[in-house]
PDB file of N, CA and C in Angstrom:
ATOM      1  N   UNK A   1      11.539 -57.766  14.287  1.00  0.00           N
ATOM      2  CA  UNK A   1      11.098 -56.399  14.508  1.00  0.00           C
ATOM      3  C   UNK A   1      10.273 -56.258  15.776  1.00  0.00           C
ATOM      4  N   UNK A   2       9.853 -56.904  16.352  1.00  0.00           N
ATOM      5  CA  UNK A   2       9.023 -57.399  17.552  1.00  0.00           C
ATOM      6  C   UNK A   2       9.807 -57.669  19.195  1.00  0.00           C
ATOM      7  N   UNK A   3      10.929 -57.150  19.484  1.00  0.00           N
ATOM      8  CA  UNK A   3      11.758 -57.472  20.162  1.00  0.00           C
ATOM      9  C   UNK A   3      11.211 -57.314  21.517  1.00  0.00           C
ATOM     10  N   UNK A   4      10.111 -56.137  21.622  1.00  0.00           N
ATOM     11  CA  UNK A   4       9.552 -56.339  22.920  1.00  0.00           C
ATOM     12  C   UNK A   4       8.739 -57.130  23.303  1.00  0.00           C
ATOM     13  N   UNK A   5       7.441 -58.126  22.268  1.00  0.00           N
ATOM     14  CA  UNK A   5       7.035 -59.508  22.541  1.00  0.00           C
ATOM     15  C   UNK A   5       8.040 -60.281  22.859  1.00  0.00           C
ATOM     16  N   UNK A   6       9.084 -60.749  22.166  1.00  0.00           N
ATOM     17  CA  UNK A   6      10.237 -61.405  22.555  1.00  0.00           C
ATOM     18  C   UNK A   6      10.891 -61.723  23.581  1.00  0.00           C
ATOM     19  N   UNK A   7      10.831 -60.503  24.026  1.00  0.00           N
ATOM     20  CA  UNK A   7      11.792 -60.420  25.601  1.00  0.00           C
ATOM     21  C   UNK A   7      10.569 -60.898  26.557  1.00  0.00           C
ATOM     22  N   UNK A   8       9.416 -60.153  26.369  1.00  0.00           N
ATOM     23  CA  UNK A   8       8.338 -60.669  27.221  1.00  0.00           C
ATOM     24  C   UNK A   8       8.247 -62.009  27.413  1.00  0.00           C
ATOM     25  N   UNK A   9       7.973 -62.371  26.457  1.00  0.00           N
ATOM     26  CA  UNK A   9       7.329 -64.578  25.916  1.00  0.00           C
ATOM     27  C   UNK A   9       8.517 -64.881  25.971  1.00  0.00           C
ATOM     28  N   UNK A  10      10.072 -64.447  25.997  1.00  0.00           N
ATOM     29  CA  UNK A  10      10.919 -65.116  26.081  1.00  0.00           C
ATOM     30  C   UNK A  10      11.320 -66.383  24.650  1.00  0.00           C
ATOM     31  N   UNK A  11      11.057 -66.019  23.590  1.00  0.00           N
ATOM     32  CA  UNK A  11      11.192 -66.759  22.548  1.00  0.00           C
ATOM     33  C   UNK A  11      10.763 -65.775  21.347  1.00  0.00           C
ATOM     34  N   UNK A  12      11.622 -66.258  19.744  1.00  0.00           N
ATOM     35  CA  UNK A  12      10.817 -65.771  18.921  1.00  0.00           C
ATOM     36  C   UNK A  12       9.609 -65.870  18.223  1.00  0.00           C
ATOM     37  N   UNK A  13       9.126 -65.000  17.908  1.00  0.00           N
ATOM     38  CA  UNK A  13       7.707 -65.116  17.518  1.00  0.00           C
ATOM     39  C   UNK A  13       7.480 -64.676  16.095  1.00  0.00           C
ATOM     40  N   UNK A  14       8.674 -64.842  15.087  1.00  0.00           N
ATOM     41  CA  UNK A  14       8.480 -64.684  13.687  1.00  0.00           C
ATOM     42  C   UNK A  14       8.109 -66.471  13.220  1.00  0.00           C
ATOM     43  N   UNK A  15       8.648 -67.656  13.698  1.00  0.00           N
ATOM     44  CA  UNK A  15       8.710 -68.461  12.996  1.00  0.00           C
ATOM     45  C   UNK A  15       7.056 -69.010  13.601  1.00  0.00           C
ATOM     46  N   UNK A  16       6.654 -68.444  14.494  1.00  0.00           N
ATOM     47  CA  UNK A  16       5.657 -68.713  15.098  1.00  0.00           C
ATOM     48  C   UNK A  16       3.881 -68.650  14.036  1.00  0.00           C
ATOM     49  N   UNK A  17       4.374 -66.972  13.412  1.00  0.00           N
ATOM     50  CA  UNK A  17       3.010 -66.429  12.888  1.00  0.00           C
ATOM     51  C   UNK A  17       2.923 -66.962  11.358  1.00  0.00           C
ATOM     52  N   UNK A  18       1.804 -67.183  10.736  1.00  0.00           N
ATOM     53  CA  UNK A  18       1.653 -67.773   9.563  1.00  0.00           C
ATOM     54  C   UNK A  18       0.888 -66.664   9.010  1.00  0.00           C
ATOM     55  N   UNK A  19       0.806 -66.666   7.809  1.00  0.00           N
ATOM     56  CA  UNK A  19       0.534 -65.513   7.047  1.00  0.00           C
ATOM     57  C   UNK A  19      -0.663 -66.387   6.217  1.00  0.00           C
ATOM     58  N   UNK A  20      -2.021 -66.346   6.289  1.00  0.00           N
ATOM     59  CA  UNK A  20      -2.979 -67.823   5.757  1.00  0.00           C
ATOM     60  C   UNK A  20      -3.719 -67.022   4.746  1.00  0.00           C
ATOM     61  N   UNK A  21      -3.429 -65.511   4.616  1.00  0.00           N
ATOM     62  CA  UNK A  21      -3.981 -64.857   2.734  1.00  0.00           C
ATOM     63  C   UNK A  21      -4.093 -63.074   2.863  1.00  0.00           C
ATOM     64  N   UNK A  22      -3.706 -62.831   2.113  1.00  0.00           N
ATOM     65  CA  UNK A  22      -3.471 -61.455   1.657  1.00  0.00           C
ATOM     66  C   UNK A  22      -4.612 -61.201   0.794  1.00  0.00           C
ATOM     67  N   UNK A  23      -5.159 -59.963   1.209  1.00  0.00           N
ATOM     68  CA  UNK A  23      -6.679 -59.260   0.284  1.00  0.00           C
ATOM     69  C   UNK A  23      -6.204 -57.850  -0.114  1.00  0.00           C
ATOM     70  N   UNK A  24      -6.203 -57.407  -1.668  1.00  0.00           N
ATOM     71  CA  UNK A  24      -6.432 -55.808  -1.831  1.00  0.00           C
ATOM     72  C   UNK A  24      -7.786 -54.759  -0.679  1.00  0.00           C
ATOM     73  N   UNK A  25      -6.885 -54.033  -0.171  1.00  0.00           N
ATOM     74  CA  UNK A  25      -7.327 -52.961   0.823  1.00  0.00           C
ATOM     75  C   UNK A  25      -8.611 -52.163  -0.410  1.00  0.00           C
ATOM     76  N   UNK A  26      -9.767 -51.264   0.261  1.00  0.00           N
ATOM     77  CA  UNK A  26     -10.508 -50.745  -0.328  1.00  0.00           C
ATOM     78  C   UNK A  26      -9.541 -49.355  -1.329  1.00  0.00           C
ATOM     79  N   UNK A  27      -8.859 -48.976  -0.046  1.00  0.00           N
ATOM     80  CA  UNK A  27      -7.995 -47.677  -0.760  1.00  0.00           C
ATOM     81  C   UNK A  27      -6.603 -48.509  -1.554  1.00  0.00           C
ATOM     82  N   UNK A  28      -6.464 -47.800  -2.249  1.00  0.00           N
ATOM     83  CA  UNK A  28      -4.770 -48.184  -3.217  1.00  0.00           C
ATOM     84  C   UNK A  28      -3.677 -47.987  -2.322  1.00  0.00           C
ATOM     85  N   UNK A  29      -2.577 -49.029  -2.447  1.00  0.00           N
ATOM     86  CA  UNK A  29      -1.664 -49.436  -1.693  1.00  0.00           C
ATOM     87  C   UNK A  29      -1.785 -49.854  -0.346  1.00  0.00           C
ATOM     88  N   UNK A  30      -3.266 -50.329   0.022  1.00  0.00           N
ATOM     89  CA  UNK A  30      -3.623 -51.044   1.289  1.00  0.00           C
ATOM     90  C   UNK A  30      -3.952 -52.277   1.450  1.00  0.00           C
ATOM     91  N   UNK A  31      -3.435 -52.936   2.138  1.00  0.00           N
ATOM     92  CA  UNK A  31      -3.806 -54.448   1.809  1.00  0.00           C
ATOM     93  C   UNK A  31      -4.590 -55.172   3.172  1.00  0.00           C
ATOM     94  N   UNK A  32      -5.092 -56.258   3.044  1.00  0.00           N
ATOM     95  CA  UNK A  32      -5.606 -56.878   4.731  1.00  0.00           C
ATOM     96  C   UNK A  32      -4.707 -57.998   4.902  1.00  0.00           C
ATOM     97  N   UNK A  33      -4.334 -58.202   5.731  1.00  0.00           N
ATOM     98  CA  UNK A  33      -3.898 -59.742   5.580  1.00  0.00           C
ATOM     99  C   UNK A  33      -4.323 -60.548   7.368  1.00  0.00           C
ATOM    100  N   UNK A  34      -4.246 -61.467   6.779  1.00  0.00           N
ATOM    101  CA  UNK A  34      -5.114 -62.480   7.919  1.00  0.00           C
ATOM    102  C   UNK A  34      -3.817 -63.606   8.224  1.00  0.00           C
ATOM    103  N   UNK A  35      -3.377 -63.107   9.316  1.00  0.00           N
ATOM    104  CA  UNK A  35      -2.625 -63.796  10.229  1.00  0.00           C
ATOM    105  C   UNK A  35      -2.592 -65.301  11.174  1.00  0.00           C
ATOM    106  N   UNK A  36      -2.279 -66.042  11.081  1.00  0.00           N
ATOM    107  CA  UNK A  36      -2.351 -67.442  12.103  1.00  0.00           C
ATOM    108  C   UNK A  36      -1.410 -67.001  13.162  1.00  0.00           C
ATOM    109  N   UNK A  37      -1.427 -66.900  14.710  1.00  0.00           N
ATOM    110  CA  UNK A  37      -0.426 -67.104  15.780  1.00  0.00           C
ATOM    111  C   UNK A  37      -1.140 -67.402  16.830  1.00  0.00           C
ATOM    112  N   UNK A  38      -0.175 -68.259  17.828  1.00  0.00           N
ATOM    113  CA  UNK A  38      -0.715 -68.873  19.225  1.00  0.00           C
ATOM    114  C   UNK A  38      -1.606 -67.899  20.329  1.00  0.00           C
ATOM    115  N   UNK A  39      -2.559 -68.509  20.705  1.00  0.00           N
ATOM    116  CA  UNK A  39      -2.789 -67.740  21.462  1.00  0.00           C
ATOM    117  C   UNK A  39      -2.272 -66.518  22.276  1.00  0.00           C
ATOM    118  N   UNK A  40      -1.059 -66.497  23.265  1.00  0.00           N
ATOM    119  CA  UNK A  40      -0.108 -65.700  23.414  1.00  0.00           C
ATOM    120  C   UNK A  40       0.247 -64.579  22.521  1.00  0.00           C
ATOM    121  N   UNK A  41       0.430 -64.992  21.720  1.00  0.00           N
ATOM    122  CA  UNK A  41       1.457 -63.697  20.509  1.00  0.00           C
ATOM    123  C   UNK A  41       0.092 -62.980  20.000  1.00  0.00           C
ATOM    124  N   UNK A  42      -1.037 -63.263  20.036  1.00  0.00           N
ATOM    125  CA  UNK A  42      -2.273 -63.134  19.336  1.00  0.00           C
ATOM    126  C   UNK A  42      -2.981 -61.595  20.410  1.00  0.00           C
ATOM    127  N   UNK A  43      -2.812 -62.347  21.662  1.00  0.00           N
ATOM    128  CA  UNK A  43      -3.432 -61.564  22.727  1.00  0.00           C
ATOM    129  C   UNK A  43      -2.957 -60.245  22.503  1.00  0.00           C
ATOM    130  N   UNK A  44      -1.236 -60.590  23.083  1.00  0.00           N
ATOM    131  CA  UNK A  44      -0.471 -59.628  22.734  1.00  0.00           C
ATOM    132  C   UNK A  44      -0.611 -58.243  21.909  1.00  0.00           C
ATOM    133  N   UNK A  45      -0.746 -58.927  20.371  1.00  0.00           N
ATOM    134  CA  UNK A  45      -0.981 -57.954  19.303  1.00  0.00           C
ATOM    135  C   UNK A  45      -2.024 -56.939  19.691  1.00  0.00           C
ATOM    136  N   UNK A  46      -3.432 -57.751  19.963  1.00  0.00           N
ATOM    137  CA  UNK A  46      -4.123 -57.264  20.056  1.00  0.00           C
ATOM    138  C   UNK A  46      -4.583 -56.329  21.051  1.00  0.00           C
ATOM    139  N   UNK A  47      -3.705 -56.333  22.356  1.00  0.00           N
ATOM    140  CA  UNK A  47      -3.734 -55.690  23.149  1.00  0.00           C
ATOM    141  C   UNK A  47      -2.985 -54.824  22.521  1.00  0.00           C
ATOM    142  N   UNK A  48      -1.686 -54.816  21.934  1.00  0.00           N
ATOM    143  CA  UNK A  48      -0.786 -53.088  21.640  1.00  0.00           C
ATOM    144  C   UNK A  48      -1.937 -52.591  20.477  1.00  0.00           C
ATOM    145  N   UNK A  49      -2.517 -53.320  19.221  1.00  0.00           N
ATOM    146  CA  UNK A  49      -3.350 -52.587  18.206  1.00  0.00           C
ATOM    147  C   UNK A  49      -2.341 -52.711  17.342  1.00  0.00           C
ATOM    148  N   UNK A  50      -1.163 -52.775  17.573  1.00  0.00           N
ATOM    149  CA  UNK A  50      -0.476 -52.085  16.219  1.00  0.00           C
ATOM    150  C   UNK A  50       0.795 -53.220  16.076  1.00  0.00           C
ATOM    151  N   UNK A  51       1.896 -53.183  15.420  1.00  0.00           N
ATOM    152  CA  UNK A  51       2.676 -54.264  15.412  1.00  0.00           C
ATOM    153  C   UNK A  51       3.538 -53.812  14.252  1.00  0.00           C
ATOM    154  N   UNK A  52       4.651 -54.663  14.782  1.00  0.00           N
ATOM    155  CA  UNK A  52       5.923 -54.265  13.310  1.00  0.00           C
ATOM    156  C   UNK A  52       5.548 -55.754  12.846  1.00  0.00           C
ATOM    157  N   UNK A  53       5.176 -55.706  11.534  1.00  0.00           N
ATOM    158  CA  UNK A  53       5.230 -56.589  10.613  1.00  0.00           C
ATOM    159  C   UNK A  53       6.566 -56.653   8.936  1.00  0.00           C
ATOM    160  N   UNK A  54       6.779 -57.503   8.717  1.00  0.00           N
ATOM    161  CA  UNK A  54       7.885 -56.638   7.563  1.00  0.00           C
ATOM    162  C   UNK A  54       8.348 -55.937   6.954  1.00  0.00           C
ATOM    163  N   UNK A  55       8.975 -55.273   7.712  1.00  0.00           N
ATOM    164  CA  UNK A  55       9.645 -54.010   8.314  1.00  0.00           C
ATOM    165  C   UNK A  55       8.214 -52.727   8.160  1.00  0.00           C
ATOM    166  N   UNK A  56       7.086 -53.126   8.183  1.00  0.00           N
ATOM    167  CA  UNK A  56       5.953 -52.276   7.941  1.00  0.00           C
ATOM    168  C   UNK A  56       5.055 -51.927   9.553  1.00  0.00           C
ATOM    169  N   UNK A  57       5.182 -51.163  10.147  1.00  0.00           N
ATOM    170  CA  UNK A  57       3.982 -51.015  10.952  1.00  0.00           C
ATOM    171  C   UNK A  57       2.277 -51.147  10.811  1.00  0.00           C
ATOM    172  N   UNK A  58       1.749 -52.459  11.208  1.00  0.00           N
ATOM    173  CA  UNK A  58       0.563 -52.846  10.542  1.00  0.00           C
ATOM    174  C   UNK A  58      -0.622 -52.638  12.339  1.00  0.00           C
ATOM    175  N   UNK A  59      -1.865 -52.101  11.746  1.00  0.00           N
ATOM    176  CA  UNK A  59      -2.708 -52.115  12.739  1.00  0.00           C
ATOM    177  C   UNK A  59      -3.585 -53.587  13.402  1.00  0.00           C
ATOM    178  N   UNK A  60      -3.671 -54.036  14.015  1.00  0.00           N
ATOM    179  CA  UNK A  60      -4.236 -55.304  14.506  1.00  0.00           C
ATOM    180  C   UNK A  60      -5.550 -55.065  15.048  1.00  0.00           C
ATOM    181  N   UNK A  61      -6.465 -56.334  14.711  1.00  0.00           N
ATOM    182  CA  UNK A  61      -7.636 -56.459  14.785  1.00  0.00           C
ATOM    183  C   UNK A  61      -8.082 -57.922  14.801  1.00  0.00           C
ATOM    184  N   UNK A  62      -9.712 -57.967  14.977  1.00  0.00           N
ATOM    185  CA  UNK A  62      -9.742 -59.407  15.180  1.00  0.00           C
ATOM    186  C   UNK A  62     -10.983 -59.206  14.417  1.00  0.00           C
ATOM    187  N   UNK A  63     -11.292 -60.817  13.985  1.00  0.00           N
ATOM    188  CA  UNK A  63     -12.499 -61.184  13.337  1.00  0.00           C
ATOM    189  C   UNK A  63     -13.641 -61.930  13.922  1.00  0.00           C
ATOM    190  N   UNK A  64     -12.872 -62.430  15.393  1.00  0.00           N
ATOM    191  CA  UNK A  64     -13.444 -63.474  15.874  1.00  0.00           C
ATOM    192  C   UNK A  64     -14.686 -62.646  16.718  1.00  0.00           C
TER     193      UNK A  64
END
């Protein structure tokens, strides 16, 4: 779903990101989830904010 990172980095970047735990969101039917990816794909995200995640449009953020 990410085809414009793709073309950019020139590789895919699904087998790349790890999914390391899923939390119930404060509101109903919202969830957090906390992502693992390389530096690169990471920046990325965080520079657009937003991202197609399975088949879901999810907002990006950081903790660090």
């Amino acid at each position: 779903m990410n085809n414009e990172i793709e073309a950019e980095l020139n590789y895919s970047v699904t087998d790349k990101i790890k999914v390391v735990t899923k939390k119930n969101g404060l509101k109903p039917h919202k969830e957090n989830w906390i992502l693992q990816a390389p530096p690169e794909i990471a920046k990325w995200f965080l520079k657009r904010g937003q991202i197609d995640f399975d088949l879901v449009r999810v907002y990006v953020a950081t903790n660090v």
